[in-house]
N, C-alpha and C. Protein backbone atom coordinates (compact mmCIF):
# COMPACT_ATOMS: atom_id res chain seq x y z
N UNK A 1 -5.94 -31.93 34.51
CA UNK A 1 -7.21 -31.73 35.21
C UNK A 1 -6.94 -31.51 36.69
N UNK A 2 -7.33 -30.78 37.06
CA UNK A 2 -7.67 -30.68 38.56
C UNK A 2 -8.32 -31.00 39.75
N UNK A 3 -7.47 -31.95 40.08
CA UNK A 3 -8.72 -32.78 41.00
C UNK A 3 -9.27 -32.31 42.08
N UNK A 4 -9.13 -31.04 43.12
CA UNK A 4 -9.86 -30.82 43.86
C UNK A 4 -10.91 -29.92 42.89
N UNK A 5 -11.10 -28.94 42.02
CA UNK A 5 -11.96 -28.76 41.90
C UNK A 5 -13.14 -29.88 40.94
N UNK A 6 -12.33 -31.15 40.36
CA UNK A 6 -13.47 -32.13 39.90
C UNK A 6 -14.20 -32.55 40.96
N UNK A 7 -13.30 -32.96 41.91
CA UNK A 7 -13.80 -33.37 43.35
C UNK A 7 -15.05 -32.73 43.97
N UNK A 8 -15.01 -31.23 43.56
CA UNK A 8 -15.92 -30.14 44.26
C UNK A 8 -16.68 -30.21 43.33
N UNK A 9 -17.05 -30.21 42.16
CA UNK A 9 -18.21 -30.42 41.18
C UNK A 9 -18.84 -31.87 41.19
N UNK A 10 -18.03 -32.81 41.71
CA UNK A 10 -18.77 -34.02 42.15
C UNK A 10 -19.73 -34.12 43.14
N UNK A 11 -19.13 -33.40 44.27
CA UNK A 11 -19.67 -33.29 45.44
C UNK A 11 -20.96 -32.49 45.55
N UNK A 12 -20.92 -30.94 44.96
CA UNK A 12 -21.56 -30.47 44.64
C UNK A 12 -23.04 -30.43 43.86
N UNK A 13 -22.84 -31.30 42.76
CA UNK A 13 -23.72 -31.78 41.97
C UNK A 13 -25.01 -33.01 42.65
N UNK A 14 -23.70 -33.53 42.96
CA UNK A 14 -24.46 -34.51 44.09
C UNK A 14 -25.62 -33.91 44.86
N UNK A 15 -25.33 -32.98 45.79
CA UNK A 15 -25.90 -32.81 46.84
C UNK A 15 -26.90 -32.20 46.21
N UNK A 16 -26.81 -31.48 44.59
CA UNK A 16 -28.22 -30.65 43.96
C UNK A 16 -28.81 -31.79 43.70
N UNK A 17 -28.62 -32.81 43.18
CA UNK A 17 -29.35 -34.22 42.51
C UNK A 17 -30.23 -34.15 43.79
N UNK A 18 -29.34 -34.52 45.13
CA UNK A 18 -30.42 -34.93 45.86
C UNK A 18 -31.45 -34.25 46.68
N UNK A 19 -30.79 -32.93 46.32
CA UNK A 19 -32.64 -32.15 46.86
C UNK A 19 -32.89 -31.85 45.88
N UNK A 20 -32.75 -31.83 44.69
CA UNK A 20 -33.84 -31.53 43.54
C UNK A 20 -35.01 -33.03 43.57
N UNK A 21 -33.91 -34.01 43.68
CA UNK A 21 -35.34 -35.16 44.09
C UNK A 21 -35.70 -35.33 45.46
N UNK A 22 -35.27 -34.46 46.08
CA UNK A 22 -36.17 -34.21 47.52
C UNK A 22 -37.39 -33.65 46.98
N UNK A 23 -37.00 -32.28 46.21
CA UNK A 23 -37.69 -31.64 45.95
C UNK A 23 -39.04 -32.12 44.82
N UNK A 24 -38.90 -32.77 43.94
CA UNK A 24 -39.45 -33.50 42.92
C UNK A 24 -40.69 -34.45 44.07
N UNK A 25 -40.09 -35.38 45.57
CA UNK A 25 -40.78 -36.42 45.78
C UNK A 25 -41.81 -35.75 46.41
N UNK A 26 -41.43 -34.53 46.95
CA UNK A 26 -42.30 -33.51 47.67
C UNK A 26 -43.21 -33.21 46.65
N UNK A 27 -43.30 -33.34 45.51
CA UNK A 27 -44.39 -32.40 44.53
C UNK A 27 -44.22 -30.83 44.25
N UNK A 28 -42.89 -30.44 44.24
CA UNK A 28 -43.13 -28.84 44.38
C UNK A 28 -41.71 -28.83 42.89
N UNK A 29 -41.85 -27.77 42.26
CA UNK A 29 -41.53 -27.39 41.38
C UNK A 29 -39.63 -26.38 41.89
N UNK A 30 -39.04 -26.44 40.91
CA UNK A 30 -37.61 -25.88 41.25
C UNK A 30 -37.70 -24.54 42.00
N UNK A 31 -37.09 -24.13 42.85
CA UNK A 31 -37.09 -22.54 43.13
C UNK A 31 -36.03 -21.45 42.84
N UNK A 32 -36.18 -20.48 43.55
CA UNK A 32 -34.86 -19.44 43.03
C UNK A 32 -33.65 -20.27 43.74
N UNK A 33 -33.64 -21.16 45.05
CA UNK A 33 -32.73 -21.77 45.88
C UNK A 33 -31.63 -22.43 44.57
N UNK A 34 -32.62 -23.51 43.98
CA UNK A 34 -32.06 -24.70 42.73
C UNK A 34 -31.48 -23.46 42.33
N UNK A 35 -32.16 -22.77 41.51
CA UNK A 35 -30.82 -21.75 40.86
C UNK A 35 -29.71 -21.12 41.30
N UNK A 36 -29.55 -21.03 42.35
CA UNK A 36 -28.31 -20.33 43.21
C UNK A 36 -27.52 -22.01 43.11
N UNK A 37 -27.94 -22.31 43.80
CA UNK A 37 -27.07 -23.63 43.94
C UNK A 37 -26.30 -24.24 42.18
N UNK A 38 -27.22 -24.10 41.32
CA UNK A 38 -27.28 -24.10 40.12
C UNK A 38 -25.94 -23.17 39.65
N UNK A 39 -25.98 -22.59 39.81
CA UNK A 39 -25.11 -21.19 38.90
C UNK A 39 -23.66 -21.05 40.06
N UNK A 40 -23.96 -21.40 41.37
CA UNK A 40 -22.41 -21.91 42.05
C UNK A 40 -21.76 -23.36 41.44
N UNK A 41 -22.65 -24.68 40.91
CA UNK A 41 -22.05 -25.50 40.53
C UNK A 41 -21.39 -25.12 39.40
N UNK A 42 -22.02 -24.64 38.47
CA UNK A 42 -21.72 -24.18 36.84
C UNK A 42 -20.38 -23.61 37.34
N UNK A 43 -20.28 -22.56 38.63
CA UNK A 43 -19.12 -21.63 38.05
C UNK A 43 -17.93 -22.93 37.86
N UNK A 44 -17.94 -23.41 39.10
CA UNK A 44 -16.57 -24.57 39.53
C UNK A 44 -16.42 -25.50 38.05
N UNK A 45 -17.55 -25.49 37.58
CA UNK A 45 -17.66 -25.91 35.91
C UNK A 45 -16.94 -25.25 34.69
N UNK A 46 -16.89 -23.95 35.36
CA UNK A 46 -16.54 -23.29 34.14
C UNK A 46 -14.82 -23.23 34.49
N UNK A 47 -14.59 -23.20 36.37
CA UNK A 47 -13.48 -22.99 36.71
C UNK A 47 -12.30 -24.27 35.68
N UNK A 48 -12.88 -25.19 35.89
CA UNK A 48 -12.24 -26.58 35.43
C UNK A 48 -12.45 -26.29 33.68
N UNK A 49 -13.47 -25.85 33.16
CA UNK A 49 -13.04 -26.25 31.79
C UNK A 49 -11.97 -25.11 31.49
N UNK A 50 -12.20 -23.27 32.51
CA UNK A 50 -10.82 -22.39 32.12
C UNK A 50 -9.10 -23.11 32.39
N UNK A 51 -9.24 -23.70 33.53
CA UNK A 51 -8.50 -24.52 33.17
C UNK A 51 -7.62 -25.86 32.54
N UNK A 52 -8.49 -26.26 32.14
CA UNK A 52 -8.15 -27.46 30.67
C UNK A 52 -8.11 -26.46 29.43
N UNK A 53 -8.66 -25.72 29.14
CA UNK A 53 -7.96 -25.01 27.89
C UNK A 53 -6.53 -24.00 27.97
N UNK A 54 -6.30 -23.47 29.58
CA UNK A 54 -5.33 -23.23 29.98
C UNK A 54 -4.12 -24.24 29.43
N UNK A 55 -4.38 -25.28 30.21
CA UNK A 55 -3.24 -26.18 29.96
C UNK A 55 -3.40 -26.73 28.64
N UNK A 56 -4.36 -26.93 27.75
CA UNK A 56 -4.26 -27.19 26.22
C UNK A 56 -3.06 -26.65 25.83
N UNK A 57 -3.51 -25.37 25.85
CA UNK A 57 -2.98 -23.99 25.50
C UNK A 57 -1.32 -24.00 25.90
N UNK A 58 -0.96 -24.33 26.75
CA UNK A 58 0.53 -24.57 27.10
C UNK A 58 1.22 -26.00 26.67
N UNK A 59 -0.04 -26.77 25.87
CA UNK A 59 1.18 -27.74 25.50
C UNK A 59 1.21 -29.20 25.95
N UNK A 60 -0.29 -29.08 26.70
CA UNK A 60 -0.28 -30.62 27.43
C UNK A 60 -1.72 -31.04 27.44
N UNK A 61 -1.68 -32.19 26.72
CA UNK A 61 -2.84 -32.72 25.65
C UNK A 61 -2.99 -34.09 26.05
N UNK A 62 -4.22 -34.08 26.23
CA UNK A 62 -4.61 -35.66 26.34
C UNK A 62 -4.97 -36.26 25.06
N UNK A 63 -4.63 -37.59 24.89
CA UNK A 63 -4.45 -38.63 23.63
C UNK A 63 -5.21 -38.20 22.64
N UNK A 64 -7.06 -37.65 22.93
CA UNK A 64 -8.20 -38.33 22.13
C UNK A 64 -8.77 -36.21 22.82
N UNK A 65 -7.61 -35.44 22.05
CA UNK A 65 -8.07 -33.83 22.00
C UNK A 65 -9.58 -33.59 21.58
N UNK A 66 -10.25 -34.69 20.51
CA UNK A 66 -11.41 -34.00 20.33
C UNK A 66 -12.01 -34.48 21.02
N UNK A 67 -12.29 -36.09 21.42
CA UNK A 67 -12.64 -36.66 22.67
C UNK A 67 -12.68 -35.91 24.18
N UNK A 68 -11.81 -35.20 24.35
CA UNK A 68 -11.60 -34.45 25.52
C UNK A 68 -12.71 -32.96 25.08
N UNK A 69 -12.48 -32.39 23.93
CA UNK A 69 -13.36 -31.10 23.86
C UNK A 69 -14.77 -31.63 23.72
N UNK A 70 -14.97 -32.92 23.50
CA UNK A 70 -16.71 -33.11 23.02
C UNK A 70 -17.01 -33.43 24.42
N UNK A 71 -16.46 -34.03 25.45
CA UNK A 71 -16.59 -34.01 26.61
C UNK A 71 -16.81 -32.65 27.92
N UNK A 72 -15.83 -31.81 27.23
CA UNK A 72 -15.71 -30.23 28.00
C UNK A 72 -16.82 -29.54 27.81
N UNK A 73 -17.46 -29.55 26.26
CA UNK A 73 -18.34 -28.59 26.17
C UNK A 73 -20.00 -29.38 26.54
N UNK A 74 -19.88 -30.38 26.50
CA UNK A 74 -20.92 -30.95 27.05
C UNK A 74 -21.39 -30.88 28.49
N UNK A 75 -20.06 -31.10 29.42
CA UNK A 75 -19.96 -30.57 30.86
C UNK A 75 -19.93 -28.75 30.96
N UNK A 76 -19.92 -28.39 30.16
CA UNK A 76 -20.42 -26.89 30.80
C UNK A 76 -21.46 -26.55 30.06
N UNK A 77 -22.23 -26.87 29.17
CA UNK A 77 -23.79 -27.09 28.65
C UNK A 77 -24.63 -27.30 29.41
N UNK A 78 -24.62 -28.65 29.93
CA UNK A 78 -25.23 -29.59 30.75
C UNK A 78 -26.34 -28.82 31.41
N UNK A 79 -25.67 -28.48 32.49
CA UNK A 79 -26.15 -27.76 33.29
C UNK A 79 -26.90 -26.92 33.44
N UNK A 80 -26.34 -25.54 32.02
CA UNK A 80 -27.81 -24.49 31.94
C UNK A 80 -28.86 -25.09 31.27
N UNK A 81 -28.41 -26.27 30.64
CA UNK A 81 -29.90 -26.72 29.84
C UNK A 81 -30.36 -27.15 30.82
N UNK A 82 -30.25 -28.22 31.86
CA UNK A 82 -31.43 -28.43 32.98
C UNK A 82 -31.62 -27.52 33.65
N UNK A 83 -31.36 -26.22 33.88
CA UNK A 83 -32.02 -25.30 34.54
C UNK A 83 -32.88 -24.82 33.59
N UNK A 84 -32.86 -24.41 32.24
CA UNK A 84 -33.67 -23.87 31.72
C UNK A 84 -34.91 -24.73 31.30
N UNK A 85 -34.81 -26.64 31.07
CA UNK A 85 -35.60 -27.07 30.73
C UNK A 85 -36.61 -27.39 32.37
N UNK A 86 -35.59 -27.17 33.32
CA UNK A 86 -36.76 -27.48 34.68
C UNK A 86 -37.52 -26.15 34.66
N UNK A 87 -37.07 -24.76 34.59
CA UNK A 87 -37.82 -23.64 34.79
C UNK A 87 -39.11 -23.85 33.40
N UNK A 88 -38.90 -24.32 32.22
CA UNK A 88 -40.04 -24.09 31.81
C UNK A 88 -40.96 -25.49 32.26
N UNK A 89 -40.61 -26.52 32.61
CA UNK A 89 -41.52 -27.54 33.48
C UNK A 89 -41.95 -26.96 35.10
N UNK A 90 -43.11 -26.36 35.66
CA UNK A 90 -43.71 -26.19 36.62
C UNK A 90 -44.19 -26.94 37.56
N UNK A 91 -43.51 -28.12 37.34
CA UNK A 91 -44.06 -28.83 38.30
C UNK A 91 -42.82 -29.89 39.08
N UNK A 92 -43.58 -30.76 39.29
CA UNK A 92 -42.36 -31.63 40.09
C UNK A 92 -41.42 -31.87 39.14
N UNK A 93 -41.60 -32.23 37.49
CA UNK A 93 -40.89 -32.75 37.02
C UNK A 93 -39.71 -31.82 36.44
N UNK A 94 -40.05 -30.71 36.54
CA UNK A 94 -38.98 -29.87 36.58
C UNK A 94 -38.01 -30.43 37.64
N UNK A 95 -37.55 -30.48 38.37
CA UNK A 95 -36.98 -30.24 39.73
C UNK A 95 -36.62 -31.74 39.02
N UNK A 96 -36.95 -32.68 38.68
CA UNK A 96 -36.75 -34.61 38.38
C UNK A 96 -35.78 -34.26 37.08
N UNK A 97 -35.78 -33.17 36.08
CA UNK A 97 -34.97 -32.55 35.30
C UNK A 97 -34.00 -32.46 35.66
N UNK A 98 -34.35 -31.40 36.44
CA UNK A 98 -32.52 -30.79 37.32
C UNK A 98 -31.72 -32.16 37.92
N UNK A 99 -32.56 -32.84 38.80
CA UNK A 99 -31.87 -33.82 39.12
C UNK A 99 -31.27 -34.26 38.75
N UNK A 100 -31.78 -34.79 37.35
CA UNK A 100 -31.33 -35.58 36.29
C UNK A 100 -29.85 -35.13 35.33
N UNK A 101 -29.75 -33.66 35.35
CA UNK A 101 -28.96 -33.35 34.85
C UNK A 101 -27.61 -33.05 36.21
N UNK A 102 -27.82 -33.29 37.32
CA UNK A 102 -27.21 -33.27 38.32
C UNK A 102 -26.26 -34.39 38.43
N UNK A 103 -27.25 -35.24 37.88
CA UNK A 103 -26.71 -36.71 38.16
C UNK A 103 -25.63 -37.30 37.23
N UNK A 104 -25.70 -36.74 36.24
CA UNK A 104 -24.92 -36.82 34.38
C UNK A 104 -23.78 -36.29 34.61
N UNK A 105 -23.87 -34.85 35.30
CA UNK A 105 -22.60 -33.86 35.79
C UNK A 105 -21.36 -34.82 36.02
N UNK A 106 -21.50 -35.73 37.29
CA UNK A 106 -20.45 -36.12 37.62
C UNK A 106 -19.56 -37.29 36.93
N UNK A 107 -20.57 -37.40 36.21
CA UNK A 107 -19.88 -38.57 35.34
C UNK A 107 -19.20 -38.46 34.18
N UNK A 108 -19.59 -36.95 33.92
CA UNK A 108 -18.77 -36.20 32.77
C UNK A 108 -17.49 -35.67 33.24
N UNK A 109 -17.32 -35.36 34.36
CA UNK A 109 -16.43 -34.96 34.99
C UNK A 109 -15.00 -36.15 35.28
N UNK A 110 -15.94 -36.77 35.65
CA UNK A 110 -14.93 -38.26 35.82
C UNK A 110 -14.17 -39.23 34.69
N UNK A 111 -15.35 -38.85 33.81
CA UNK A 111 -15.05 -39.01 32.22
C UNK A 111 -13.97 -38.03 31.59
N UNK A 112 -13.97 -36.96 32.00
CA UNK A 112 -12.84 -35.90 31.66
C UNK A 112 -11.52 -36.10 31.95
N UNK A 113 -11.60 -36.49 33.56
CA UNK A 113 -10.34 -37.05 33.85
C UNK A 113 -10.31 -38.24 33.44
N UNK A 114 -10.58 -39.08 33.33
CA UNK A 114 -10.15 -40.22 32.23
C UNK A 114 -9.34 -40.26 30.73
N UNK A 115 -9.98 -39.22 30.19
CA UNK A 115 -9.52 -39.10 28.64
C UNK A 115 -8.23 -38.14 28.85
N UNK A 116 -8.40 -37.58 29.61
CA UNK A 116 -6.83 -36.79 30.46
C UNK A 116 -5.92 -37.13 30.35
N UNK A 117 -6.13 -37.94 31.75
CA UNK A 117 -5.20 -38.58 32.03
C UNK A 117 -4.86 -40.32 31.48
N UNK A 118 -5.39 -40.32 30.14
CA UNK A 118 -5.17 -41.47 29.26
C UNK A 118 -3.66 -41.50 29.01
N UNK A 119 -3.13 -40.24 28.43
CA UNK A 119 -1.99 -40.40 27.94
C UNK A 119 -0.52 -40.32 29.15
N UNK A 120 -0.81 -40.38 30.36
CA UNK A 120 0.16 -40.45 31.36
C UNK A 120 0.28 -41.82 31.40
């Protein structure tokens, strides 16, 4: 696993959690902004899971392989589902969605490197 870019999807995620519940306490519904911000976190998402199947792929496996893939594909899921379930919620609680799935991000991530780096 790669820790500066987990690092950057931590960080990242973070900072959407907390203006999506900026945005949520305000009463206003997600905008095109959440989605940009949205679809830059995903990529660094997708960057990290191309690379864990990279290194699958060459030979270097953490302990609990399906443990690690039920974890991967969940962390790059995640994400478009709270964008798509905040865009069809119009209101604040859209945006309390996104948050929400903002907030899950990093812990899947951290969880990734865990089951990783189990077997070192």
């Amino acid at each position: 696993m790669n820790s500066t870019l987990a690092t950057t999807v931590i960080v990242a995620s973070l900072v959407l959690a907390a203006w999506s519940l900026l945005t949520a306490l305000l009463n206003r519904p997600t905008g095109v902004s959440h989605l940009v911000a949205a679809v830059a976190v995903e990529a660094v998402v997708l960057a990290i899971a191309v690379a864990a199947l990279v290194a699958l792929a060459g030979g270097d496996r953490p302990t609990e392989v399906a443990t690690f893939l039920g974890y991967l594909f969940t962390t790059v899921a995640l994400l478009p589902t709270g964008v798509v379930l905040a865009r069809m919620e119009p209101s604040r609680w859209g945006s309390a969605i996104l948050c929400g799935a903002a907030l899950v991000l990093p812990v899947l991530v951290v969880r990734l490197q865990q089951v990783w780096d189990a077997h070192a």
